[in-house]
Protein backbone atom coordinates (compact mmCIF):
# COMPACT_ATOMS: atom_id res chain seq x y z
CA UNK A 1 12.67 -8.10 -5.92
CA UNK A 2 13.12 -9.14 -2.80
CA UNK A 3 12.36 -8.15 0.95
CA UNK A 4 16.51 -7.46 0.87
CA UNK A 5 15.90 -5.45 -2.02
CA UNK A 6 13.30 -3.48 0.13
CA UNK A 7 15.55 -2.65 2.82
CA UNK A 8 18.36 -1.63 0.29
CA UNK A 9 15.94 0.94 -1.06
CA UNK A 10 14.01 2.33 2.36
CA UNK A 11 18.00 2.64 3.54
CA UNK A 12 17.62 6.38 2.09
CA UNK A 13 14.76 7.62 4.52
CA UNK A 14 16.36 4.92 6.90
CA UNK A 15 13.15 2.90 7.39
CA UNK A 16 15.59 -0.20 6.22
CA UNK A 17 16.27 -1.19 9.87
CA UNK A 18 12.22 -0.95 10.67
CA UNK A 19 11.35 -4.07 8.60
CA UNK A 20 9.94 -6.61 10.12
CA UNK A 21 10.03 -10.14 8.84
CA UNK A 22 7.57 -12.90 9.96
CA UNK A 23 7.98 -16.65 10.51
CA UNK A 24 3.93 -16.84 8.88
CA UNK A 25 2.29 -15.56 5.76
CA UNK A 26 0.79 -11.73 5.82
CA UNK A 27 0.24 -11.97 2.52
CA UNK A 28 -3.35 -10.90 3.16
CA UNK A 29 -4.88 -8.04 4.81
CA UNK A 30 -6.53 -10.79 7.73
CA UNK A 31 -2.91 -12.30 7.87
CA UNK A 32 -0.97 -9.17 8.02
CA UNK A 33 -3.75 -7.32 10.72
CA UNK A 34 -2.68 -11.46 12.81
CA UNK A 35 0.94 -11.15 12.46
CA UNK A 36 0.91 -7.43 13.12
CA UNK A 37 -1.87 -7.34 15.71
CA UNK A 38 -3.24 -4.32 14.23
CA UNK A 39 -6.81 -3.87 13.33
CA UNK A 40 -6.83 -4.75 9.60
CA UNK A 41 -7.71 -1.04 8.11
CA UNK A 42 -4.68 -0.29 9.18
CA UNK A 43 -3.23 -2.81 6.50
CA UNK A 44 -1.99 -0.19 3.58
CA UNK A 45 -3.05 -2.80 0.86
CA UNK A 46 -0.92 -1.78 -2.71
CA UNK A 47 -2.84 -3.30 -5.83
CA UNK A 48 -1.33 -3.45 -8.78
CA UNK A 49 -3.60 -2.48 -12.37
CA UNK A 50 -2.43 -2.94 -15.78
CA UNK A 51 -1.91 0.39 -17.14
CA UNK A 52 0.24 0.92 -19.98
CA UNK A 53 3.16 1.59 -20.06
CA UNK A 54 3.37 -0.79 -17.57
CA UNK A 55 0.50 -1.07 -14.60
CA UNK A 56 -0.29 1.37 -11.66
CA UNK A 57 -0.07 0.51 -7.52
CA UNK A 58 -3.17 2.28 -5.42
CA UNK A 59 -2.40 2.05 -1.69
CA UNK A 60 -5.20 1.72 0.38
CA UNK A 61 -6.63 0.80 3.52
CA UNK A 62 -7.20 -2.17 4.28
CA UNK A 63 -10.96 -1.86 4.97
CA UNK A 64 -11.09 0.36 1.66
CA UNK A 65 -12.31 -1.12 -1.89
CA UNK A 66 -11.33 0.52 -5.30
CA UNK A 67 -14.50 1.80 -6.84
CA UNK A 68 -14.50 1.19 -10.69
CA UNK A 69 -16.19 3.88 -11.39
CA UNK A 70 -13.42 6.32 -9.66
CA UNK A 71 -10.81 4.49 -10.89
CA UNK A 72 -12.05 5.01 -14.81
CA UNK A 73 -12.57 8.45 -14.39
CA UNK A 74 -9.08 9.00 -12.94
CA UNK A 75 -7.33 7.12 -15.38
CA UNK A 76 -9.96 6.57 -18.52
CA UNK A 77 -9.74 3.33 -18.47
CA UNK A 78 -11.21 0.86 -16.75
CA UNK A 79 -9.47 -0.86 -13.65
CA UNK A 80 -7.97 -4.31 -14.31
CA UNK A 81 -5.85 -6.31 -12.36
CA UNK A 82 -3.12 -8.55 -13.64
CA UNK A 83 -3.22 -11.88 -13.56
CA UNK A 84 -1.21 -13.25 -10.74
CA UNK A 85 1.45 -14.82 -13.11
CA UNK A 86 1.96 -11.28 -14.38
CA UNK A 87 2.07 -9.36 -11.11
CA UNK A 88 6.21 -10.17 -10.63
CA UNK A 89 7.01 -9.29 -14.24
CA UNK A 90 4.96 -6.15 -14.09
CA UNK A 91 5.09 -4.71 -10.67
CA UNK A 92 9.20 -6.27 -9.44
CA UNK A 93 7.29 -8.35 -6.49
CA UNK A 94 5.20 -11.85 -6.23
CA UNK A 95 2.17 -12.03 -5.41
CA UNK A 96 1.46 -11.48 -1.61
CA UNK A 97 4.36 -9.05 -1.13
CA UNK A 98 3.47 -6.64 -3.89
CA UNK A 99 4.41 -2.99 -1.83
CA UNK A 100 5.32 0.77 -3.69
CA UNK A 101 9.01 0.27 -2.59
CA UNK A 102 11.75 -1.09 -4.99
CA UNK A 103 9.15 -1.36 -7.90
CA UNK A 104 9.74 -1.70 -11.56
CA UNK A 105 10.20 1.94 -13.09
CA UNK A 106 7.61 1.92 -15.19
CA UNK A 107 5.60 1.44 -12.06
CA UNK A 108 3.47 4.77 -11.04
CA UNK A 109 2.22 4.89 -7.45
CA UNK A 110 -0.83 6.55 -6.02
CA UNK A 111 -1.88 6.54 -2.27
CA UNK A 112 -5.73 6.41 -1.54
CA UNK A 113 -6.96 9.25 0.69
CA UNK A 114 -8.34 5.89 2.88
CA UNK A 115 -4.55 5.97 4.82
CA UNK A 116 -4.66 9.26 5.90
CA UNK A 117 -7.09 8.87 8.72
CA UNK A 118 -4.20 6.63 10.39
CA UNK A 119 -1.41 7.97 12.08
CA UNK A 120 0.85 5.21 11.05
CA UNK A 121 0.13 2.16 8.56
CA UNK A 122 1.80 -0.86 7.72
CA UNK A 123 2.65 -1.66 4.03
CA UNK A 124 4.19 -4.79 2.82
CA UNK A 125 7.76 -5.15 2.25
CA UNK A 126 8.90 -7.73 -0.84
CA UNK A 127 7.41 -11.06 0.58
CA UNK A 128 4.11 -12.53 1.94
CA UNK A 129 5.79 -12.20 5.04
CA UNK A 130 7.28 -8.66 5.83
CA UNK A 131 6.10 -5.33 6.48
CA UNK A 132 7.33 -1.88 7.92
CA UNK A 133 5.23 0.88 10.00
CA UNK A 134 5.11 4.34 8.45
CA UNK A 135 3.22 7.18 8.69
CA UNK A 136 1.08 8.21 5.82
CA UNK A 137 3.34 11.48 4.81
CA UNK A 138 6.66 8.81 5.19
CA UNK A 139 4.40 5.98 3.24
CA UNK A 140 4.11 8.97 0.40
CA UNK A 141 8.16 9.77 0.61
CA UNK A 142 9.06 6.27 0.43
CA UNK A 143 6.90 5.61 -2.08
CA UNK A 144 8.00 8.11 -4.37
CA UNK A 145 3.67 8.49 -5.27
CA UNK A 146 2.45 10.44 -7.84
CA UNK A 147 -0.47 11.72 -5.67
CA UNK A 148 -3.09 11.15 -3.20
CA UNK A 149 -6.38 10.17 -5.05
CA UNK A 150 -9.87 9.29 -3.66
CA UNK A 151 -10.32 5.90 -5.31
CA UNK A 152 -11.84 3.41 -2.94
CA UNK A 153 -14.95 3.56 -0.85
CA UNK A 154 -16.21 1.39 1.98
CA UNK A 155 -13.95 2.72 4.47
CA UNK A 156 -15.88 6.20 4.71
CA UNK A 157 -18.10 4.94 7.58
CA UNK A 158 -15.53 3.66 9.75
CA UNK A 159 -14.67 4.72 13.17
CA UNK A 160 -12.69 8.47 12.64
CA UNK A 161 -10.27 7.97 15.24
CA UNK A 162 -9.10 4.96 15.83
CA UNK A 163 -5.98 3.88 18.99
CA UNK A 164 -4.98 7.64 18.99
CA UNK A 165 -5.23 8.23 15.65
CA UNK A 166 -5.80 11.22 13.16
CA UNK A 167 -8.89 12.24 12.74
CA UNK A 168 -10.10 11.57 8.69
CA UNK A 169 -10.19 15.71 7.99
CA UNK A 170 -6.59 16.14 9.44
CA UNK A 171 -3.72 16.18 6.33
CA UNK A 172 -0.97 13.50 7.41
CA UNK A 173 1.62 14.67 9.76
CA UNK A 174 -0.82 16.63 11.76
């Protein structure tokens, strides 16, 4: 896939004209926070697991980690990632630009519970170099996600409002 093929499918909630391309890599959550100049939680991270019958995308924060032992309980199985040669053939995007848009259909997506203390996030778009604002209950539309789910820790202890944002108690939207 590509970022075009991004646009092509956010055209439906019309988020296509809201992508933004850059002329350097935010292929990581550093990068993205630079090229965005956003504080780097705000990064909505997708990671891609193998889970058959194809692999699963958790969206996170950026300051959030998946915690194993969540992740096995959720699923029963423990949480591996594919190896980065696999990532395109399994997810429909390279490495750096993997996002819950446009994605293979055996692709399930889940959004981490990290996001909604944000009133909007940025997810990647297709590329190591794209990305579109959304807010967590348009970031859940778009994404077509299965659920929210409380995979990841580290982020718990971070500031609860952040620039205006929602407090961590407050369901998106609100």
């Amino acid at each position: 896939m590509s970022v075009a093929a991004v646009k092509e499918y956010l055209r439906e909630w019309g988020k296509d004209a809201d992508v933004r391309e850059f002329f350097r890599s935010s292929a990581t959550v550093a990068l993205a926070a630079e090229a965005l100049g956003v504080e780097p939680a705000r990064i909505a991270k997708t990671l891609s697991f193998k889970l058959a019958p194809g692999c699963v995308l958790i969206v996170a924060a950026g300051d959030a980690r998946i915690e194993n032992s969540k992740f096995k309980a959720f699923f029963g199985k423990k949480a591996i990632m594919p190896k980065p040669e696999e990532t395109l053939e399994l997810t429909g995007h390279p490495v750096g630009g993997v996002c819950p848009f446009a994605v293979n259909p055996a692709v399930r997506v889940y959004l981490d519970i990290s996001l909604r203390r944000f009133g909007t996030v940025f997810p990647a778009c297709g590329s190591a170099s794209s990305s579109v604002e959304m807010t967590p209950d348009e970031l859940f539309a778009c994404s077509r996600a299965m659920d929210w789910v409380d995979l990841c820790s580290g982020w718990e202890n971070a500031s609860r409002v952040q620039r205006g944002d929602a407090p961590l108690d407050s369901p998106p939207g609100d």
